[in-house]
N, C-alpha and C. Protein backbone atom coordinates (compact mmCIF):
# COMPACT_ATOMS: atom_id res chain seq x y z
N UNK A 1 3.28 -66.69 -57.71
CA UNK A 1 3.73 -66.05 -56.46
C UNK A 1 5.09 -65.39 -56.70
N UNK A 2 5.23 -64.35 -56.22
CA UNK A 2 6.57 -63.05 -55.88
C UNK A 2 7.21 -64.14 -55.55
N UNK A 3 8.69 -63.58 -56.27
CA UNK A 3 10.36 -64.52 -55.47
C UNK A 3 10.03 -63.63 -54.08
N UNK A 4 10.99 -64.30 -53.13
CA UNK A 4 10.98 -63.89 -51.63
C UNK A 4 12.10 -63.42 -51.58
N UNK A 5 12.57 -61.90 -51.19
CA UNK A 5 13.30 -61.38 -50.83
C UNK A 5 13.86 -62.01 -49.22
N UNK A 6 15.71 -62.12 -49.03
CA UNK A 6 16.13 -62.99 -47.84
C UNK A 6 15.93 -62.50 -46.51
N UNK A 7 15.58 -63.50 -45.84
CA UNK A 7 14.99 -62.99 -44.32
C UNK A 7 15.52 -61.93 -43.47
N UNK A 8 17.22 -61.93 -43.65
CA UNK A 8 18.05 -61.44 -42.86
C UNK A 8 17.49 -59.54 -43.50
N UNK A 9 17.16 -59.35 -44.34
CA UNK A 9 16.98 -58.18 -45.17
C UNK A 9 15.64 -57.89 -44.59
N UNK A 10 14.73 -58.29 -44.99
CA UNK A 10 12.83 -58.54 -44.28
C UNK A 10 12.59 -58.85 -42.97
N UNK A 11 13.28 -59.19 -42.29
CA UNK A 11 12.77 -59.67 -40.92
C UNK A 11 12.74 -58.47 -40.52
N UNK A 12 13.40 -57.35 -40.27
CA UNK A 12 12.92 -56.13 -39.66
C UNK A 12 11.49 -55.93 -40.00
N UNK A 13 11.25 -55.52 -41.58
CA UNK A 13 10.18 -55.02 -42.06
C UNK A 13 8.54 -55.51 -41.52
N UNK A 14 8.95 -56.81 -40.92
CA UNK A 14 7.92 -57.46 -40.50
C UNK A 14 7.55 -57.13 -39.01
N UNK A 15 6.16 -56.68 -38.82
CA UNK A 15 5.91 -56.30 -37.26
C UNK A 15 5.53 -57.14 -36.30
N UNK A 16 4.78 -58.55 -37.22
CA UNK A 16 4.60 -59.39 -36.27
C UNK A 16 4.88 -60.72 -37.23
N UNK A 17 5.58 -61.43 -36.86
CA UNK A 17 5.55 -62.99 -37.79
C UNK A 17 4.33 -63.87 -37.52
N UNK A 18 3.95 -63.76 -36.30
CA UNK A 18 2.48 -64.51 -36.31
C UNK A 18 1.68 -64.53 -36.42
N UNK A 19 1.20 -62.98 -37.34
CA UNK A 19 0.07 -62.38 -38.34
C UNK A 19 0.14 -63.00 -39.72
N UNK A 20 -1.34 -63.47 -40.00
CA UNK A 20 -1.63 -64.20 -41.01
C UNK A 20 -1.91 -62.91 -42.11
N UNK A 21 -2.22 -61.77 -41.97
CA UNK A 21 -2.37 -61.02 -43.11
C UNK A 21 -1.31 -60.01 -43.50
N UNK A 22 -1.09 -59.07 -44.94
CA UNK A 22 -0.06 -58.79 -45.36
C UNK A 22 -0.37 -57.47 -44.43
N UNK A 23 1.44 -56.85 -44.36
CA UNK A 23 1.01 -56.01 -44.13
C UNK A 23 2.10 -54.66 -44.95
N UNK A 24 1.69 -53.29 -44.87
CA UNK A 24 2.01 -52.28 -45.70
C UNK A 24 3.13 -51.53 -45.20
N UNK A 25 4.26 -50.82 -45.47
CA UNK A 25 4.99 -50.13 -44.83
C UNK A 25 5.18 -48.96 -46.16
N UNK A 26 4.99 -47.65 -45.32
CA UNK A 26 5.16 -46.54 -46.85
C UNK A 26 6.47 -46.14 -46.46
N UNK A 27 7.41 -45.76 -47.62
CA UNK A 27 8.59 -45.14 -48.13
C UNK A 27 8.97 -43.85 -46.93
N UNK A 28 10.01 -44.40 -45.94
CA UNK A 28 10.24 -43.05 -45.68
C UNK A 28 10.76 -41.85 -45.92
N UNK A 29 9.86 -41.06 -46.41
CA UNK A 29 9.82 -39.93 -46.79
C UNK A 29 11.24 -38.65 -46.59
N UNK A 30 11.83 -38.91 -45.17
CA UNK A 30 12.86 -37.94 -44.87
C UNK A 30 14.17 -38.50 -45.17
N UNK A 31 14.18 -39.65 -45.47
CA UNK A 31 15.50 -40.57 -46.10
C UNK A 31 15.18 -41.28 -47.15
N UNK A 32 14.22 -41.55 -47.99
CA UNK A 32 14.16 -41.86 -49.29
C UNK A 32 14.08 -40.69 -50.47
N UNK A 33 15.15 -41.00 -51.73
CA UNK A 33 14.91 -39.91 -52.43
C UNK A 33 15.01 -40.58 -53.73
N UNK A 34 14.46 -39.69 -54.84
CA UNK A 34 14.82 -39.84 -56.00
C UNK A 34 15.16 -38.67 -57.41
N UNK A 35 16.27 -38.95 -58.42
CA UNK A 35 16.89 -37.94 -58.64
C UNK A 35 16.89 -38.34 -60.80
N UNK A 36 16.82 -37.76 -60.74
CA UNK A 36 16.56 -37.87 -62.79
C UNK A 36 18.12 -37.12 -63.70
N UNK A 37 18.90 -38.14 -64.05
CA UNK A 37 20.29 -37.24 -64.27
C UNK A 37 20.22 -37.24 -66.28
N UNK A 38 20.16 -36.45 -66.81
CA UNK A 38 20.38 -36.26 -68.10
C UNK A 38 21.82 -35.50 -68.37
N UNK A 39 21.48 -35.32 -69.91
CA UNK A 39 22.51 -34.23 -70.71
C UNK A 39 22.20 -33.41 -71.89
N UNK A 40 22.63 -32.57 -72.21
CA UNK A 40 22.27 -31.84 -73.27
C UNK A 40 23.40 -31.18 -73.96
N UNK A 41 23.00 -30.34 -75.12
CA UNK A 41 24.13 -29.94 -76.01
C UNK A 41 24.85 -28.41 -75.51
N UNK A 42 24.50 -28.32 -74.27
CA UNK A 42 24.90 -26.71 -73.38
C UNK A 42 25.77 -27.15 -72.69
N UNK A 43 25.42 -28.48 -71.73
CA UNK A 43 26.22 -28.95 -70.54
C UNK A 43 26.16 -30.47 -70.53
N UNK A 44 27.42 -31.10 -70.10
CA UNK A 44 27.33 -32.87 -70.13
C UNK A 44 26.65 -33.44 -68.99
N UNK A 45 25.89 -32.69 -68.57
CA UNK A 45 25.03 -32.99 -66.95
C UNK A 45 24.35 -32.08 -66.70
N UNK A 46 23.28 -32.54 -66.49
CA UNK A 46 21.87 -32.07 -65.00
C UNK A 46 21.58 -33.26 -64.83
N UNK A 47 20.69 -32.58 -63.57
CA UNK A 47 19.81 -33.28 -62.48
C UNK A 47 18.98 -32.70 -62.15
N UNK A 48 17.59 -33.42 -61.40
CA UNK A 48 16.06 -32.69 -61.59
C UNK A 48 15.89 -33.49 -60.56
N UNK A 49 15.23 -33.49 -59.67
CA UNK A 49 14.75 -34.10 -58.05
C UNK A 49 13.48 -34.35 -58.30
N UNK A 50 13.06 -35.38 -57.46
CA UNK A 50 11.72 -35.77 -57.44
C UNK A 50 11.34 -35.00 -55.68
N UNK A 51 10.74 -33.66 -55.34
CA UNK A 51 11.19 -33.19 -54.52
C UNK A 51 9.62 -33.87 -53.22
N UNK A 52 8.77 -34.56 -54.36
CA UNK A 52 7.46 -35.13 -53.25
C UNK A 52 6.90 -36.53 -54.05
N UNK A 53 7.21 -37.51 -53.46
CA UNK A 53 6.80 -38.33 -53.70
C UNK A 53 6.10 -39.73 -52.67
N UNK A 54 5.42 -40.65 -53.05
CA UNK A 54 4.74 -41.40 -52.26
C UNK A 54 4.61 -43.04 -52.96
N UNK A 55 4.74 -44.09 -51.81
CA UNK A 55 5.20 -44.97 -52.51
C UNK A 55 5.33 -46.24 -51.14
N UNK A 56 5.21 -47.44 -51.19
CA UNK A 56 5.32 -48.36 -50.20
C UNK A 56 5.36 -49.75 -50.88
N UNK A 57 5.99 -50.69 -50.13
CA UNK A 57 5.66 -52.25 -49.81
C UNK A 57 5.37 -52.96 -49.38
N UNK A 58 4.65 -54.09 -49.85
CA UNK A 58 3.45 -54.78 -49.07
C UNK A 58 3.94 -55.82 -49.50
N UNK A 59 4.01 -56.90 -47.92
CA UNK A 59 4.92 -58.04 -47.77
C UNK A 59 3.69 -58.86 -47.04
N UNK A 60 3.11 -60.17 -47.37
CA UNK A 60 3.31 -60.97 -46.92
C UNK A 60 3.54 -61.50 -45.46
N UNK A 61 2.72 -61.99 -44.76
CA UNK A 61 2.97 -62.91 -43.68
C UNK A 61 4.10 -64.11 -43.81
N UNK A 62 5.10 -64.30 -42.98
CA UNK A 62 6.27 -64.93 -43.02
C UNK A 62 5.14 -66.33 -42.34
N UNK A 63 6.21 -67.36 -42.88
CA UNK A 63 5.72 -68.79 -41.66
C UNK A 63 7.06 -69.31 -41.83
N UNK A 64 6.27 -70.39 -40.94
CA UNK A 64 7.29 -71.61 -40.52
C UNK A 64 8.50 -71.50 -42.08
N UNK A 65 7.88 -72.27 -42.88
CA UNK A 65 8.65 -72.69 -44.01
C UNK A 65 9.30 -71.58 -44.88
N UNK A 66 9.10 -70.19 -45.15
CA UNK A 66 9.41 -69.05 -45.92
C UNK A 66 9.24 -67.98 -45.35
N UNK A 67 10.04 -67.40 -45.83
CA UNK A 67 10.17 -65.74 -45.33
C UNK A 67 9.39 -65.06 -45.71
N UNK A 68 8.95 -63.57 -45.57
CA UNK A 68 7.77 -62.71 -46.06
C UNK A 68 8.60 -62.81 -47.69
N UNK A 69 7.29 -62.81 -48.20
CA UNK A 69 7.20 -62.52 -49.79
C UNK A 69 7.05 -61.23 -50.06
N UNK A 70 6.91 -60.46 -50.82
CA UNK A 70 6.95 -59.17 -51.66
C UNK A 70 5.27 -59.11 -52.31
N UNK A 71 4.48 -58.89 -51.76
CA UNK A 71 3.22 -58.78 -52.71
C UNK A 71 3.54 -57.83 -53.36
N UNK A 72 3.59 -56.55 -53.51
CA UNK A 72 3.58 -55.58 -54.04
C UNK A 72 4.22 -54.34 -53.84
N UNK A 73 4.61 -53.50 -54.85
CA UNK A 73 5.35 -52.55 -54.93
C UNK A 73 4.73 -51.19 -55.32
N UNK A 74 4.67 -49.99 -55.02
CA UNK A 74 3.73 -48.70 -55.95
C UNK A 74 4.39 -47.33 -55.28
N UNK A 75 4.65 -46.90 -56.55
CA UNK A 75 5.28 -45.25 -56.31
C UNK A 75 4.22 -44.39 -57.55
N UNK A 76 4.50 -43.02 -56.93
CA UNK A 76 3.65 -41.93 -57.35
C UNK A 76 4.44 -41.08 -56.89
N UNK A 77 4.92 -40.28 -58.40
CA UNK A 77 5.34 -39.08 -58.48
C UNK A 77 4.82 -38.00 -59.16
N UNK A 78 4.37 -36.97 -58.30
CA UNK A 78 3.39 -36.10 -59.32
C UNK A 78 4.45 -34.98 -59.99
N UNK A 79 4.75 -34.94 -61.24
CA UNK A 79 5.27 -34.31 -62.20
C UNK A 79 5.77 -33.40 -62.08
N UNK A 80 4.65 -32.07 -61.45
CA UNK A 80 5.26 -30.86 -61.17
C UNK A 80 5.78 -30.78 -59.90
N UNK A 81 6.39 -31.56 -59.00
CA UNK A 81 7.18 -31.91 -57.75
C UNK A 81 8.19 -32.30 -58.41
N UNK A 82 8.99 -32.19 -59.60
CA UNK A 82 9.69 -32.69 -60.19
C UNK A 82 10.64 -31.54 -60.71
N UNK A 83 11.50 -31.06 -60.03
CA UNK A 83 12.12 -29.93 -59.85
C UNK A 83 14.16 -30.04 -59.63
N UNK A 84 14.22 -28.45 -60.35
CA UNK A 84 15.82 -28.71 -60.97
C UNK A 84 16.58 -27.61 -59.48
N UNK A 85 15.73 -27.17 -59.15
CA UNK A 85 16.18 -26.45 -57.59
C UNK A 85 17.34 -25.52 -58.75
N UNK A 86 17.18 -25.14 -59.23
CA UNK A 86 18.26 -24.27 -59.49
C UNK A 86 18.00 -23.14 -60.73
N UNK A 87 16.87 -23.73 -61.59
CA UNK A 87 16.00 -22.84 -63.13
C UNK A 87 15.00 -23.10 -63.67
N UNK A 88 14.35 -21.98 -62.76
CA UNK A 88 12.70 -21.66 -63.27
C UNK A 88 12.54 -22.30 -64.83
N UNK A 89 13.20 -21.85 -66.04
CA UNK A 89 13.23 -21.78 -67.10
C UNK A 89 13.56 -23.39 -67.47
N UNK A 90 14.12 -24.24 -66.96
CA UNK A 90 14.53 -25.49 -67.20
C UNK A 90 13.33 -26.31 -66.23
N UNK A 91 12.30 -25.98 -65.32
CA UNK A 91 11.19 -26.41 -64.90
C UNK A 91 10.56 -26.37 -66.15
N UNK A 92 9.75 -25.17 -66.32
CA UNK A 92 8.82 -25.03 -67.23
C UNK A 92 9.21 -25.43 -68.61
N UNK A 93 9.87 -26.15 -69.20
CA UNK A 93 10.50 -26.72 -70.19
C UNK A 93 10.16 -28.23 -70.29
N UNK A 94 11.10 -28.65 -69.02
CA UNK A 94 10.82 -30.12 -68.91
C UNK A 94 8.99 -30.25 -68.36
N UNK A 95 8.31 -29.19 -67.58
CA UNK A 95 7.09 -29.28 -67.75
C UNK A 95 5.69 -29.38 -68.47
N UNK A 96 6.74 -28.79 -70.00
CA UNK A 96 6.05 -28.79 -71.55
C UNK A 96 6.24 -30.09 -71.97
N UNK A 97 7.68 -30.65 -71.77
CA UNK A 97 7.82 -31.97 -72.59
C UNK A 97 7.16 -32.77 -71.83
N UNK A 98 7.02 -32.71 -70.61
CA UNK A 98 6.50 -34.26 -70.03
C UNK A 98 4.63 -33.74 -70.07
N UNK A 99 4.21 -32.53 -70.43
CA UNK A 99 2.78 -32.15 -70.32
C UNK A 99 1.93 -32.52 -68.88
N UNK A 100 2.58 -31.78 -68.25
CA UNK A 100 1.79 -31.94 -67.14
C UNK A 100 0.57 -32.01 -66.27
N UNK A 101 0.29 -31.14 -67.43
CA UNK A 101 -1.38 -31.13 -67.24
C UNK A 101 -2.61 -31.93 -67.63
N UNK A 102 -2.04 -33.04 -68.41
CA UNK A 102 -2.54 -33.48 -69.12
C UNK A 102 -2.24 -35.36 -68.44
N UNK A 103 -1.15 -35.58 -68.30
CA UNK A 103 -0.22 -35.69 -67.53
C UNK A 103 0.52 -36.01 -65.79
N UNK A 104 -0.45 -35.64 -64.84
CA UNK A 104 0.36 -35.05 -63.93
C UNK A 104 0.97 -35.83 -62.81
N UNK A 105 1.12 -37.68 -63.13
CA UNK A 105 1.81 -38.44 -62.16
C UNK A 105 2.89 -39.23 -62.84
N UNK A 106 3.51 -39.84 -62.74
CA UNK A 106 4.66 -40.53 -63.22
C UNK A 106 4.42 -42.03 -62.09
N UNK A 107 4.42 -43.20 -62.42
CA UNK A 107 3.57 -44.47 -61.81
C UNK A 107 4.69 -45.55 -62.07
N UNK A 108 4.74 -46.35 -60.71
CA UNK A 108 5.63 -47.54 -60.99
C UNK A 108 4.71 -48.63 -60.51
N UNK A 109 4.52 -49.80 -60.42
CA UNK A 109 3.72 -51.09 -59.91
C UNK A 109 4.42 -52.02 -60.15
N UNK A 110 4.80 -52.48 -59.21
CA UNK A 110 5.11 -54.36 -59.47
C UNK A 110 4.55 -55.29 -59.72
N UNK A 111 4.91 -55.79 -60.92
CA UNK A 111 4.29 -57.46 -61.12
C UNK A 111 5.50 -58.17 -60.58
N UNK A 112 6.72 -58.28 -60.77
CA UNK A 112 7.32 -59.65 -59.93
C UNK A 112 8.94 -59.47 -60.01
N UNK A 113 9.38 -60.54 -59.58
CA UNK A 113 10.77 -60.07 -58.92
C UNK A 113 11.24 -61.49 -59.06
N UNK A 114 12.53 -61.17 -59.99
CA UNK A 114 13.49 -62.48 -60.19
C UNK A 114 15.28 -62.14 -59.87
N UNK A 115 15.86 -63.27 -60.08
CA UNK A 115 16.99 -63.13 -60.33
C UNK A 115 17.61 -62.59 -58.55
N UNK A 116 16.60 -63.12 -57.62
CA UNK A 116 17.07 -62.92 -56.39
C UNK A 116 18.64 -63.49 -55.99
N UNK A 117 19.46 -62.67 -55.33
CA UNK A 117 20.95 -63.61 -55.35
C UNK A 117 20.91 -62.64 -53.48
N UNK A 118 21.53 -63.53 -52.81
CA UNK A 118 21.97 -63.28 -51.38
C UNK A 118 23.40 -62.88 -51.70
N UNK A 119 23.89 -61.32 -51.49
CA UNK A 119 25.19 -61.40 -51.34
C UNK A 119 26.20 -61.26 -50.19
N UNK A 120 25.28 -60.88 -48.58
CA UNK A 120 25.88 -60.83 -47.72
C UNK A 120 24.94 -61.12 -46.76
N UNK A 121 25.54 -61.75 -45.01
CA UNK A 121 24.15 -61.45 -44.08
C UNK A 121 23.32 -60.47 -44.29
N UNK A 122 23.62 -59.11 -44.69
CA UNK A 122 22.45 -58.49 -44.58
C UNK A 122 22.11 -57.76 -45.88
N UNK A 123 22.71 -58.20 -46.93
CA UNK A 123 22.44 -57.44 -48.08
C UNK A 123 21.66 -58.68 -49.30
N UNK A 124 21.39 -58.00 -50.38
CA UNK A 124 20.89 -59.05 -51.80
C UNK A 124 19.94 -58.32 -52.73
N UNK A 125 20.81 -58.92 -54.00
CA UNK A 125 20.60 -58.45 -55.28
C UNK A 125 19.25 -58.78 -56.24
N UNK A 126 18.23 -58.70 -56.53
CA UNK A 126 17.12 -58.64 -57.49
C UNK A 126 17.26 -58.13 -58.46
N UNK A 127 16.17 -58.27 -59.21
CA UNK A 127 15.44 -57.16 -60.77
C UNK A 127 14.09 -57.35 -59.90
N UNK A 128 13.78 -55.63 -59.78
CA UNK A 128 12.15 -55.77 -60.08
C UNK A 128 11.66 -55.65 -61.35
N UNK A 129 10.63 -56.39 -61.68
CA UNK A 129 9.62 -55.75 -62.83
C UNK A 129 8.54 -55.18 -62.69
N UNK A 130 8.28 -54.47 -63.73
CA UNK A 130 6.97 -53.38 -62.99
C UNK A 130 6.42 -52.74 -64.17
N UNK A 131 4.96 -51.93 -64.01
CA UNK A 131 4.79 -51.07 -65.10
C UNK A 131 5.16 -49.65 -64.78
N UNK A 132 5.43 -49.13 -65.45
CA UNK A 132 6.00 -47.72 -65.47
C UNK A 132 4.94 -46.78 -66.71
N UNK A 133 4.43 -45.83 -65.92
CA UNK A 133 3.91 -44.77 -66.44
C UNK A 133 4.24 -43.45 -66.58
N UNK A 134 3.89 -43.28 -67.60
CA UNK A 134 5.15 -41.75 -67.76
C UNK A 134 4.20 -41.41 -69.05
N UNK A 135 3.62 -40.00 -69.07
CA UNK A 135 3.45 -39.28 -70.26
C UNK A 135 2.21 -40.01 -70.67
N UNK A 136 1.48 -40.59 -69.65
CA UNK A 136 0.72 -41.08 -69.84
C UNK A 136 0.60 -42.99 -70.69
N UNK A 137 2.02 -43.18 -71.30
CA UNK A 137 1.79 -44.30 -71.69
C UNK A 137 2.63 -45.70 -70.44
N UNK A 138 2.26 -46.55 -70.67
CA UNK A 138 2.68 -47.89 -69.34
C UNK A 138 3.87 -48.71 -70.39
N UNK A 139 4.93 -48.80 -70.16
CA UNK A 139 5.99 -49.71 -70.52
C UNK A 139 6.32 -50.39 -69.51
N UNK A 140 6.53 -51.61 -69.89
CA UNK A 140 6.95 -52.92 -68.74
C UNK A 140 8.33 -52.49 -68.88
N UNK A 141 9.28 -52.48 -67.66
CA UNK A 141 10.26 -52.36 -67.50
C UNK A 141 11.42 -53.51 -66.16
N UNK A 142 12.62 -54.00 -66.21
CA UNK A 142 13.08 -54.42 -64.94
C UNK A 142 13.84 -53.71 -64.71
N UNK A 143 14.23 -53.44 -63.31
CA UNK A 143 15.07 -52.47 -62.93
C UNK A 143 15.83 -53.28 -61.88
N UNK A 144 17.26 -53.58 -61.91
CA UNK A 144 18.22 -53.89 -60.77
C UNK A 144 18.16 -53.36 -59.39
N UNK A 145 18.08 -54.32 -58.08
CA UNK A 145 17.70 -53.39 -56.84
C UNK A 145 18.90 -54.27 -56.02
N UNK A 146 19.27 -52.95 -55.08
CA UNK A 146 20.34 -53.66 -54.38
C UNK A 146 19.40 -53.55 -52.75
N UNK A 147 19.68 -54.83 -51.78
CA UNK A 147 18.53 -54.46 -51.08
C UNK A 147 19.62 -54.53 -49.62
N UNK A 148 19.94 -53.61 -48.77
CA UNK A 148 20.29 -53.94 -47.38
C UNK A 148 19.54 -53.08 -46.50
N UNK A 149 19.90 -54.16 -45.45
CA UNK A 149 19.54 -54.23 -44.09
C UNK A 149 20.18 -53.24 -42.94
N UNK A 150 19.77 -52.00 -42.53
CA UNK A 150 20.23 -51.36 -41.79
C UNK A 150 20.41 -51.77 -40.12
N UNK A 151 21.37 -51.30 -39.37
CA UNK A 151 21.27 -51.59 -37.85
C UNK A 151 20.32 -51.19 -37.30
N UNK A 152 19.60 -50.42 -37.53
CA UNK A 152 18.71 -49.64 -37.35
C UNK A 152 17.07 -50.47 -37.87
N UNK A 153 17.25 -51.32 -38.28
CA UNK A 153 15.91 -51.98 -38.67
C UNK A 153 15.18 -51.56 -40.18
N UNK A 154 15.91 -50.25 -40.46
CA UNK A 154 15.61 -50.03 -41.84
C UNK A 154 15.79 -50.83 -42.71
N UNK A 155 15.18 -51.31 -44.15
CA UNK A 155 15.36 -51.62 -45.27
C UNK A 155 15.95 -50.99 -46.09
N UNK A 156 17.00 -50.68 -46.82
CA UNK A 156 17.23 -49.49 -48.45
C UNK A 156 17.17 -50.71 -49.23
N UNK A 157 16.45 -50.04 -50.67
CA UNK A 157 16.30 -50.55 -51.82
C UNK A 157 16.91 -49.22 -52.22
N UNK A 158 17.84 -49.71 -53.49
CA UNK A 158 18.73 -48.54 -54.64
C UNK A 158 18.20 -49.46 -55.90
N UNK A 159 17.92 -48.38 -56.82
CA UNK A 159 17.81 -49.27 -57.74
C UNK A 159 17.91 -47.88 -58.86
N UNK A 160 18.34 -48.08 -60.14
CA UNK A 160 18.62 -47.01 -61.44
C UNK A 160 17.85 -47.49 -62.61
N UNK A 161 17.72 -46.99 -63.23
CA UNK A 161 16.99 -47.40 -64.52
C UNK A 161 17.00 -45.96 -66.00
N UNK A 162 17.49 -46.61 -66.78
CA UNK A 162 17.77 -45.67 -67.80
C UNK A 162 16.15 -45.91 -68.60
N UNK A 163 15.64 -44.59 -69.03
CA UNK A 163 14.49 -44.49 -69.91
C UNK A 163 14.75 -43.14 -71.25
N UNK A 164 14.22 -43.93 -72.03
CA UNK A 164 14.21 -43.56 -73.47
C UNK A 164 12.77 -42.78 -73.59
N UNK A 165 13.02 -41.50 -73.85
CA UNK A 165 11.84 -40.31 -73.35
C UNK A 165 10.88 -40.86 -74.55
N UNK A 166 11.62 -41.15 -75.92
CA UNK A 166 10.71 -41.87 -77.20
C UNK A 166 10.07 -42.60 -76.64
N UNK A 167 9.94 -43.88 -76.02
CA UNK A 167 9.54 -45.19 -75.55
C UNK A 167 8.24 -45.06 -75.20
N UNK A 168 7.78 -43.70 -74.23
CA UNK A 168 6.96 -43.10 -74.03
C UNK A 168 5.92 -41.77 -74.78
N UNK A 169 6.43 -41.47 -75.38
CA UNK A 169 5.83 -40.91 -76.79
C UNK A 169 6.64 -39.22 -76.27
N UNK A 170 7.33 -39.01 -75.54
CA UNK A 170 7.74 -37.61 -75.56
C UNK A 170 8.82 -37.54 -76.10
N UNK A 171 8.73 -36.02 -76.24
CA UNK A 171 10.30 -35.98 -77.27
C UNK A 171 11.10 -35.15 -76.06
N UNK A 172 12.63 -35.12 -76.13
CA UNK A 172 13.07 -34.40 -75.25
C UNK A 172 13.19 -33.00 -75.32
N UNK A 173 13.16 -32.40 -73.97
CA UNK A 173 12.56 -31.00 -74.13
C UNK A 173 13.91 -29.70 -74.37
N UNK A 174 13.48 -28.94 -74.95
CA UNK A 174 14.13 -27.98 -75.96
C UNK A 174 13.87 -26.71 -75.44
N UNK A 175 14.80 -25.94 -75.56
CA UNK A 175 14.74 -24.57 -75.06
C UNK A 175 15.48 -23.42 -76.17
N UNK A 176 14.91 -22.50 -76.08
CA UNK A 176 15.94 -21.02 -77.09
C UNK A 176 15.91 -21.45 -78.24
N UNK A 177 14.19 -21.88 -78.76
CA UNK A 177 14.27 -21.79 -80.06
C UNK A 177 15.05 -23.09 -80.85
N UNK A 178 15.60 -24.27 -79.83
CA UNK A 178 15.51 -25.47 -80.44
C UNK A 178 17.22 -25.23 -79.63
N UNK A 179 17.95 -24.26 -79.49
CA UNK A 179 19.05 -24.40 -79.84
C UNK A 179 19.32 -25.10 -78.36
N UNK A 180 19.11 -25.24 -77.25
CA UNK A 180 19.26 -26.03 -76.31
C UNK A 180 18.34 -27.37 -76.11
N UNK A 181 19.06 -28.83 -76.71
CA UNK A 181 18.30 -29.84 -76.79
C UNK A 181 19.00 -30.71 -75.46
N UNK A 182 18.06 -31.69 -75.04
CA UNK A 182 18.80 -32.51 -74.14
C UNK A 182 19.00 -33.80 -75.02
N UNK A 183 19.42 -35.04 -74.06
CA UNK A 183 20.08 -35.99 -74.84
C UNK A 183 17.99 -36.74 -74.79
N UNK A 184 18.51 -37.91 -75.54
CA UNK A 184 16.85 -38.48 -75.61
C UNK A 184 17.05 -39.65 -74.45
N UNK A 185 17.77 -40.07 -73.42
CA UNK A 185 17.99 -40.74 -72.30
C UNK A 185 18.25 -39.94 -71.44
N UNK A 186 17.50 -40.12 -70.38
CA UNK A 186 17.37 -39.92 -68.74
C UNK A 186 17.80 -40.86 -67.89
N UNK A 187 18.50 -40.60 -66.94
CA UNK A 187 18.65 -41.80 -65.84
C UNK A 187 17.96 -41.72 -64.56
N UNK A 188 16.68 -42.44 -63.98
CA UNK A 188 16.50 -42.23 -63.30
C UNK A 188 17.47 -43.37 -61.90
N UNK A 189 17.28 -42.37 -60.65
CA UNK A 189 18.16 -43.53 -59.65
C UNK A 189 17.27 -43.25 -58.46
N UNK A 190 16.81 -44.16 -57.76
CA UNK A 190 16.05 -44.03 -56.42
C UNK A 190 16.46 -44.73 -55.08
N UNK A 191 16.53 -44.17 -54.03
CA UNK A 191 17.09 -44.42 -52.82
C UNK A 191 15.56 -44.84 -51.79
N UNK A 192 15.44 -45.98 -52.12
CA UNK A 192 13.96 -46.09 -50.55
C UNK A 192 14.24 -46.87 -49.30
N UNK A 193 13.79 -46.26 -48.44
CA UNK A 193 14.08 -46.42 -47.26
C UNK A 193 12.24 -46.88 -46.07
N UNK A 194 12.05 -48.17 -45.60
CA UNK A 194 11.15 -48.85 -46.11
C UNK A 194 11.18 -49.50 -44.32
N UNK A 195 10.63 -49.36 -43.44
CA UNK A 195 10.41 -50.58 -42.58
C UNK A 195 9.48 -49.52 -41.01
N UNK A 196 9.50 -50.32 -40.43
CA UNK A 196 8.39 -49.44 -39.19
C UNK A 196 8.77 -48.03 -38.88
N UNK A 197 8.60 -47.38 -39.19
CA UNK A 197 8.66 -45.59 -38.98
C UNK A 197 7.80 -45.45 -37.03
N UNK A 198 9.01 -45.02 -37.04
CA UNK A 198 8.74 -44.00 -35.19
C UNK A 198 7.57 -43.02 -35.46
């Protein structure tokens, strides 16, 4: 069984406590984002947006004795929604290296969640673990999540995770004949925003 994320954080997320079955809440979409920051030998920074993505959590019926648990976690990012808002030419680049066509979602899933710590009434610290798909291959990965509780009844999960484009069998993508390389680490960082949507 999933560690249990702390009540004061989940009790929003939950619509009814005296429902025996789990139930689902998807990522809201107009306040959750996610953003991919690299470097290369032109400039010591970019950034590339994940400009459509889809993704939710599925919690568990709370009782008497424990708070809702965490069944499960799942994001889907389809590749070519994966955009630098600023060069055509730096799309279709990073669209060669990651092969999109071949290619065309980027996949997270949870198996489980440790290292839960409460750091305030309404905030607390985890690792998720999960599989991560990219380029077609699955690496187990944990990623640090900071989790608070909005006035508003919202959930945010933040969480970053550095990936090694090798790890996954791509090489990093190259432009002008080789002479523009990026670095072979990406950082990805994601902002989700998670509880009963109006």
């Amino acid at each position: 069984m999933l560690r249990l994320l702390p009540a004061l954080v989940l009790t929003a997320l939950i619509a009814s406590t005296a429902s025996a079955q789990s139930t689902t809440y998807d990522f809201d979409p107009d306040s959750s984002k996610i953003w991919i920051e690299g470097t290369s030998n032109n400039t010591p920074h970019w950034t590339v947006y994940a400009t459509e993505f889809s993704g939710s959590i599925t919690l568990g019926a709370a009782s008497e004795n424990s708070h809702a648990a965490v069944e499960a976690v799942t994001l889907t990012v389809p590749t070519k929604m994966i955009k630098s808002n600023k060069s055509g030419i730096m799309d279709r680049v990073m669209y060669d290296a990651l092969d999109i066509k071949t290619h065309p979602e980027v996949t997270f899933a949870l198996t489980s969640v440790s290292d839960l710590e409460v750091t305030s009434a309404s905030t607390a610290t985890l690792v998720a673990h999960g599989d991560l798909t990219l380029g077609g291959q699955t690496n187990a990965v944990a990623i640090p999540i900071e989790a608070t509780l909005r006035e508003d009844g919202m959930a945010v999960f933040t969480g970053s995770h550095v990936i090694t484009l090798k790890d996954y069998g791509l090489s990093p993508p190259t432009a002008m004949f080789g002479s523009l390389r990026t670095g072979a680490d990406v950082t990805v960082t994601a902002v989700f925003h998670a509880g009963p949507l109006q």
